[in-house]
Protein backbone atom coordinates (compact mmCIF):
# COMPACT_ATOMS: atom_id res chain seq x y z
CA UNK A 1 6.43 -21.85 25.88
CA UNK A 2 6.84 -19.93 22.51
CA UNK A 3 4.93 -17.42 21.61
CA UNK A 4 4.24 -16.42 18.01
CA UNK A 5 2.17 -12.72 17.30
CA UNK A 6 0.63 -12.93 13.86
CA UNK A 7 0.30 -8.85 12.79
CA UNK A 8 2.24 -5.89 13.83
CA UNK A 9 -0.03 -3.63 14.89
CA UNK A 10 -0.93 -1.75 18.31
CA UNK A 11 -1.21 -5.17 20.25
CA UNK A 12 1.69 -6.94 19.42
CA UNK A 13 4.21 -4.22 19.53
CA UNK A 14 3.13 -3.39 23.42
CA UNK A 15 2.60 -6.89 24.99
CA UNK A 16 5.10 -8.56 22.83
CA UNK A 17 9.24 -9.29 24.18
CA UNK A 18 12.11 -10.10 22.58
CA UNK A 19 11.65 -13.67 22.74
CA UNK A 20 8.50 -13.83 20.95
CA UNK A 21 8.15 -14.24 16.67
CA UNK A 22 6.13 -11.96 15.16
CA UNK A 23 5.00 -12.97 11.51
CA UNK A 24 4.09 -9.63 9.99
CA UNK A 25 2.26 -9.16 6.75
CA UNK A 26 5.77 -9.06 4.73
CA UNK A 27 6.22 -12.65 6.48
CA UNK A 28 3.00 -14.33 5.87
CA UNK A 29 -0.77 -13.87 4.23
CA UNK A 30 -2.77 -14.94 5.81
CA UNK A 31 -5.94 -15.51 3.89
CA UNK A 32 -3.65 -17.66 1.75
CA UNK A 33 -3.81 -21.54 3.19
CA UNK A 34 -0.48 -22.70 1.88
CA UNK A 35 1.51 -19.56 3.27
CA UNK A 36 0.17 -19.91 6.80
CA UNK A 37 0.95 -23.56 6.36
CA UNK A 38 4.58 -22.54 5.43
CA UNK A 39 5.09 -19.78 7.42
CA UNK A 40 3.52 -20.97 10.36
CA UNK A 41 3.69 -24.06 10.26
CA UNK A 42 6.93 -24.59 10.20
CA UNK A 43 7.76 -23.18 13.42
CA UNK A 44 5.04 -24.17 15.63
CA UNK A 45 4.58 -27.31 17.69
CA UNK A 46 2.76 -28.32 20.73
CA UNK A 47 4.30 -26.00 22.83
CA UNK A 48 3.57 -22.72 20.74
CA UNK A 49 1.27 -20.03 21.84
CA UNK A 50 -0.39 -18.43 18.52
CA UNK A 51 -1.79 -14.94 19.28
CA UNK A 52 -3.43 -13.27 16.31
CA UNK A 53 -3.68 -9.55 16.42
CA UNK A 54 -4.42 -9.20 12.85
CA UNK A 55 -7.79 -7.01 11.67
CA UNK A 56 -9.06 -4.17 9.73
CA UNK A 57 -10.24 -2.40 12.56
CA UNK A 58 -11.29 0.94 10.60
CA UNK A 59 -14.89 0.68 10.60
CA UNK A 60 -15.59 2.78 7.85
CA UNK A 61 -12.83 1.14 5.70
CA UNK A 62 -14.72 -2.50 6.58
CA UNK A 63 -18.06 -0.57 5.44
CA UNK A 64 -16.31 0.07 2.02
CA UNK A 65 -14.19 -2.80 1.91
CA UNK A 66 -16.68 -5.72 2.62
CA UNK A 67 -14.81 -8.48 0.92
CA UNK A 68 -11.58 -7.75 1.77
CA UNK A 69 -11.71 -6.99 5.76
CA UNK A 70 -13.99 -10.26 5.48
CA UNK A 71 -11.42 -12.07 4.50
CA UNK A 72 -8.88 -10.72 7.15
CA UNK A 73 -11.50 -10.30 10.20
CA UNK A 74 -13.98 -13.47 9.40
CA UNK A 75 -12.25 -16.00 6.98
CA UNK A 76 -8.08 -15.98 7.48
CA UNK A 77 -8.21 -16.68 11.49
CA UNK A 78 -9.92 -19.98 9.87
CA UNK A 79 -6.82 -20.76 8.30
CA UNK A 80 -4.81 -19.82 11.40
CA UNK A 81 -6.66 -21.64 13.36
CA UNK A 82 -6.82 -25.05 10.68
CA UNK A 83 -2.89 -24.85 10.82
CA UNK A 84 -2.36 -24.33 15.12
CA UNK A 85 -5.03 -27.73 14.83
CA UNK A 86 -2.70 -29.88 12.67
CA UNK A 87 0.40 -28.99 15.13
CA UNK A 88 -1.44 -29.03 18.30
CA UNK A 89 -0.82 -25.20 19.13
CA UNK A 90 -2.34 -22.98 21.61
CA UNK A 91 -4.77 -20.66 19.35
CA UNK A 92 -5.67 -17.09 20.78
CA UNK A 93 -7.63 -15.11 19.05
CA UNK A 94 -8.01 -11.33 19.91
CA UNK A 95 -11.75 -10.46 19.20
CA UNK A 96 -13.63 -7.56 20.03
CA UNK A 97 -16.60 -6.34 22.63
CA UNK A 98 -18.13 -4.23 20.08
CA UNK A 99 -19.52 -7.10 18.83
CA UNK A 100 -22.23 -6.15 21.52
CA UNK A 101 -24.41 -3.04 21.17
CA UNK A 102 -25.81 -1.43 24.23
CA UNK A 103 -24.71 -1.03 27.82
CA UNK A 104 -27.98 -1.69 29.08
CA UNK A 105 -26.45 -4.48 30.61
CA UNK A 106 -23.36 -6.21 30.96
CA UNK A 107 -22.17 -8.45 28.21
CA UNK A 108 -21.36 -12.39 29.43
CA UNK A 109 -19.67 -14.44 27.21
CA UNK A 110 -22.63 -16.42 26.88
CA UNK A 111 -25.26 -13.51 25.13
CA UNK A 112 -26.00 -13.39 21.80
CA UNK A 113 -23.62 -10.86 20.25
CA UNK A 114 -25.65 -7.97 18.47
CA UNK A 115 -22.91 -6.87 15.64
CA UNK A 116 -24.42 -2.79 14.62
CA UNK A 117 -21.67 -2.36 11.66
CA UNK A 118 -19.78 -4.89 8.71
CA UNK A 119 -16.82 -4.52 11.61
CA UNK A 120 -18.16 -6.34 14.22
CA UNK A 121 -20.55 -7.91 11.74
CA UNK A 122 -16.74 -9.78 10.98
CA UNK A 123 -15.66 -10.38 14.10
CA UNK A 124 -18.60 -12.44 15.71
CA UNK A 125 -18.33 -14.07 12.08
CA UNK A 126 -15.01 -15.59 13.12
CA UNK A 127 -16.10 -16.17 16.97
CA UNK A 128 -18.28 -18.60 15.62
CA UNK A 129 -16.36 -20.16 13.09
CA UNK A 130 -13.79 -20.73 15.90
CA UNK A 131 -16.09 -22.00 18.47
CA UNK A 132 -17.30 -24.58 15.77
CA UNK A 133 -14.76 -25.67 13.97
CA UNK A 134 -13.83 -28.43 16.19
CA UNK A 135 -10.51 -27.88 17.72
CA UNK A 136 -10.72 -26.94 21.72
CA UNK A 137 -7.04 -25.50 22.35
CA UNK A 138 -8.49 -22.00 21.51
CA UNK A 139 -8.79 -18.81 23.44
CA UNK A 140 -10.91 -15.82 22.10
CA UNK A 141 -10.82 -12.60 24.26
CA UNK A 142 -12.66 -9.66 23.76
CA UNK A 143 -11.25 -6.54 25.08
CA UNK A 144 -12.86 -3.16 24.75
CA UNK A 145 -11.98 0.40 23.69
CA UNK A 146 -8.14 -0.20 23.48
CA UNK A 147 -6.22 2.66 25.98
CA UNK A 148 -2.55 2.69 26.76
CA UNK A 149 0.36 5.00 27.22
CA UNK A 150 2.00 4.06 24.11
CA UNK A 151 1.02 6.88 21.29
CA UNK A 152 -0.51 4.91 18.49
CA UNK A 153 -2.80 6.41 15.58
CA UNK A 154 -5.43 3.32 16.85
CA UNK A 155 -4.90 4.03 20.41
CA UNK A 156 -8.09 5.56 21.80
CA UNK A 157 -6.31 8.41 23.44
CA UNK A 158 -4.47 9.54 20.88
CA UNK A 159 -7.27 9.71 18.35
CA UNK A 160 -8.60 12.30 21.17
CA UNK A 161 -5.38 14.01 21.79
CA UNK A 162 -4.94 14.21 18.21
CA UNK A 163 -8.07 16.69 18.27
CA UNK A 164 -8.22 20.69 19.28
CA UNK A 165 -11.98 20.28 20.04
CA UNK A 166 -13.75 16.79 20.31
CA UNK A 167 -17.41 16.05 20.94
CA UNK A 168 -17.95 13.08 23.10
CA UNK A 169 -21.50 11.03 24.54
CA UNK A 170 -21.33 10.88 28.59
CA UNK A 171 -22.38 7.19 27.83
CA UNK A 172 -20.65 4.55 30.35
CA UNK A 173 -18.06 2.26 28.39
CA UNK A 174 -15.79 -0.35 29.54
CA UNK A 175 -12.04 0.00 28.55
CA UNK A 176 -9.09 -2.57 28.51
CA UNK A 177 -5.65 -0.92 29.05
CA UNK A 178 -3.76 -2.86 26.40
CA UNK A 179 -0.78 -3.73 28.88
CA UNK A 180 -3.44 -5.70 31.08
CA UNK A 181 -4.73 -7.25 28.34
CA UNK A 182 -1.35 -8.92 27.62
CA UNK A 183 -1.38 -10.01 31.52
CA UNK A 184 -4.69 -11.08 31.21
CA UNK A 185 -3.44 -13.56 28.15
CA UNK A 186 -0.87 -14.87 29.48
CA UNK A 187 -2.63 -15.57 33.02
CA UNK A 188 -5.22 -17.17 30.43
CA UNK A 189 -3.20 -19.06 28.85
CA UNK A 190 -1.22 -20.15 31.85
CA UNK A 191 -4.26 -21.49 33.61
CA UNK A 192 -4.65 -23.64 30.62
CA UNK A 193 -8.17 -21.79 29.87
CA UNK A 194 -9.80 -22.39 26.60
CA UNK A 195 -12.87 -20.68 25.40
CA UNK A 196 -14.13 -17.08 25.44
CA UNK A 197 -12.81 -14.67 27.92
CA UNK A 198 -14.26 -10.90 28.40
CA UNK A 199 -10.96 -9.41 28.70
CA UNK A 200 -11.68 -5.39 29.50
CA UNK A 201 -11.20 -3.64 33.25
CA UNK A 202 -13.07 -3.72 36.13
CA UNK A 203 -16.13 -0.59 36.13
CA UNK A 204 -16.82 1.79 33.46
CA UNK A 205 -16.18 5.46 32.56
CA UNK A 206 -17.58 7.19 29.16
CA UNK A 207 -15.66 8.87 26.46
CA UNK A 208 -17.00 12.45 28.27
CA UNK A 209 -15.09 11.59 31.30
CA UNK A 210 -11.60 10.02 29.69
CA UNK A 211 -12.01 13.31 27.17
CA UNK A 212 -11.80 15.25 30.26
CA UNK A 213 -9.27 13.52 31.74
CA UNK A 214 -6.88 13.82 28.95
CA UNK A 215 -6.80 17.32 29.88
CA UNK A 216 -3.95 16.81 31.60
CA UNK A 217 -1.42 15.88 28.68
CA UNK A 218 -3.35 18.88 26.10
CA UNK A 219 -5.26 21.32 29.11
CA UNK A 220 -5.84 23.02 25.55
CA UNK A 221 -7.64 20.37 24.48
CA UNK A 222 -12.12 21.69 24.49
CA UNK A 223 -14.73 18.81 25.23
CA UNK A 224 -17.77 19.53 24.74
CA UNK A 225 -20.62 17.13 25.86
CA UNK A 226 -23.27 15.69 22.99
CA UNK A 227 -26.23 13.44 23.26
CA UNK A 228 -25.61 9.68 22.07
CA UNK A 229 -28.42 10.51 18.99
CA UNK A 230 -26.39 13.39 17.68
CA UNK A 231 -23.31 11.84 17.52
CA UNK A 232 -24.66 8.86 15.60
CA UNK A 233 -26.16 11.32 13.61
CA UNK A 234 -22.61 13.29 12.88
CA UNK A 235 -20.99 9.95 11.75
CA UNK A 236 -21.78 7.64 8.73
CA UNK A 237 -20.90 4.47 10.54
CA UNK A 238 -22.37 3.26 14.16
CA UNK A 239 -20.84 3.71 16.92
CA UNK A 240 -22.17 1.21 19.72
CA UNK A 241 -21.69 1.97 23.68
CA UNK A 242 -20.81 -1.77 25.38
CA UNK A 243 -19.92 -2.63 29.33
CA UNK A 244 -18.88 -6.14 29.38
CA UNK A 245 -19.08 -8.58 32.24
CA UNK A 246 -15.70 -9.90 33.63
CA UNK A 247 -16.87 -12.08 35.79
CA UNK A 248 -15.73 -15.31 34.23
CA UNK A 249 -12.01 -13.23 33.92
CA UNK A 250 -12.04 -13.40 37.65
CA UNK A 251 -12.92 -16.56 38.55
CA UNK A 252 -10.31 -17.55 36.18
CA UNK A 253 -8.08 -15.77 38.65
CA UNK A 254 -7.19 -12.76 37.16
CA UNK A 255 -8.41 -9.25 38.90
CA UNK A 256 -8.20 -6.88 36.89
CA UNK A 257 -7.36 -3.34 37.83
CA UNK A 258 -10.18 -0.47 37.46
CA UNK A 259 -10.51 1.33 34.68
CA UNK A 260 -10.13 4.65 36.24
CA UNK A 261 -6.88 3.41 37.98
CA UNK A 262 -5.97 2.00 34.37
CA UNK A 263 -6.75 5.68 32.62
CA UNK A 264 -4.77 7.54 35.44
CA UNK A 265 -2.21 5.29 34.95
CA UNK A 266 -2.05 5.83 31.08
CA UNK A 267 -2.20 9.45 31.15
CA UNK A 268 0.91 9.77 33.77
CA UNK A 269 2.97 7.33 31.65
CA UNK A 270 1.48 8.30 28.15
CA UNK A 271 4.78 8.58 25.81
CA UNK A 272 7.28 7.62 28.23
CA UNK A 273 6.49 3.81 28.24
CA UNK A 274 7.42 1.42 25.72
């Protein structure tokens, strides 16, 4: 089956292979109808996998730039998705479990998402969209705190590596290790699942404990512990603790590896993997 990665970023460059497409912005715009239809659609049939990594993930940029990460986050995987419908295509569309806010409990696919910024304001914006539009050969996943041994400006532990001193909340989190998020698409899509998926690692661990963990790439590196109400209150933009369920992951058939075996793992490979 042939895969095609719309984007460039984070995701596709670690779970994509040589065998796959990837339609980068240079190759296709996608909040314009007729380019997806002629980029895209031209090489896609009923045997194509469409995985769409693209977003404006920058939450403070989405703040400023309402219209525009709109249009990428909410309105263009519409077009995506209108153009995998007319050729039949396998639609996956990489969403996000900040779309939840608090980890009171833990998020099923089913709840009511509870967006706290524009960002995931966008997101659950194009959940539903997808879910309604009418076409059932769609997957959305919703992974968690990206983390992976692949330095990347987005990756979560290089934005803390990246700092001498770093506050961080002792506030329990899940995380999805982006390399099992890839296996956890393509089981997905093996299975022939369609729907929503929680796609994040088994248990949780806060940004406290990976901080302190990191300390063994940077032991340099000083963590100090805040309360959750300080550090909203040093940022201009919400931050939102979620733990998501993963139950309906594993009954798909899929067990997913813990998230402190995932973290250990990305710390003893982190900059020596792909």
């Amino acid at each position: 089956m042939k895969r095609v990665f719309i984007g460039n970023g984070k995701v596709t460059k670690i779970i994509s292979n040589n065998n796959d497409v990837i339609l980068d912005h240079s190759k296709i715009e996608i909040s314009d109808i007729n380019s997806v239809n002629n980029s895209l659609g031209s090489i896609i049939d009923r045997n194509t996998v469409v995985i769409n990594t693209a977003a404006k993930i920058s939450l403070e940029w989405c703040e400023a730039n309402k219209r525009d990460s709109y249009m990428t986050n909410a309105s263009s995987p519409i077009n995506l998705l209108d153009v995998c419908s007319s050729h039949g295509s396998k639609y996956v569309h990489i969403s996000s479990g900040c779309i939840y806010d608090g980890n009171e409990c833990a998020f099923n696919e089913s709840m009511q998402p509870k967006p706290a910024a524009w960002y995931a304001m966008t997101k659950a914006w194009a959940d539903a969209a997808i879910q309604n539009f009418g076409y059932d050969n769609y997957l959305i996943v919703r992974p968690r705190q990206l983390i992976s041994p692949v330095p990347y400006s987005t990756n979560m532990l290089t934005k803390f590596l990246s700092y001498k001193e770093i506050n961080c909340i002792d506030e329990q989190n899940s995380v999805t290790c982006i390399e099992d998020l890839g296996e956890m698409i393509d089981h997905l899509v093996n299975v022939g699942a369609t729907g929503v998926y929680n796609c994040a690692n088994t248990g949780t661990i806060s940004p406290y404990e990976i901080a302190l963990k990191l300390k063994q790439v940077n032991n340099s590196l000083v963590v100090n512990r805040v309360s959750y109400q300080d550090y909203l209150g040093s940022i201009a933009v919400k931050r939102v603790n979620t733990i998501l369920d993963v139950k309906k992951l594993i009954s798909s058939g899929y067990n997913p590896r813990n998230c402190n075996d995932a973290l250990d793992w990305c710390i003893s490979n982190y900059g020596i993997q792909k």
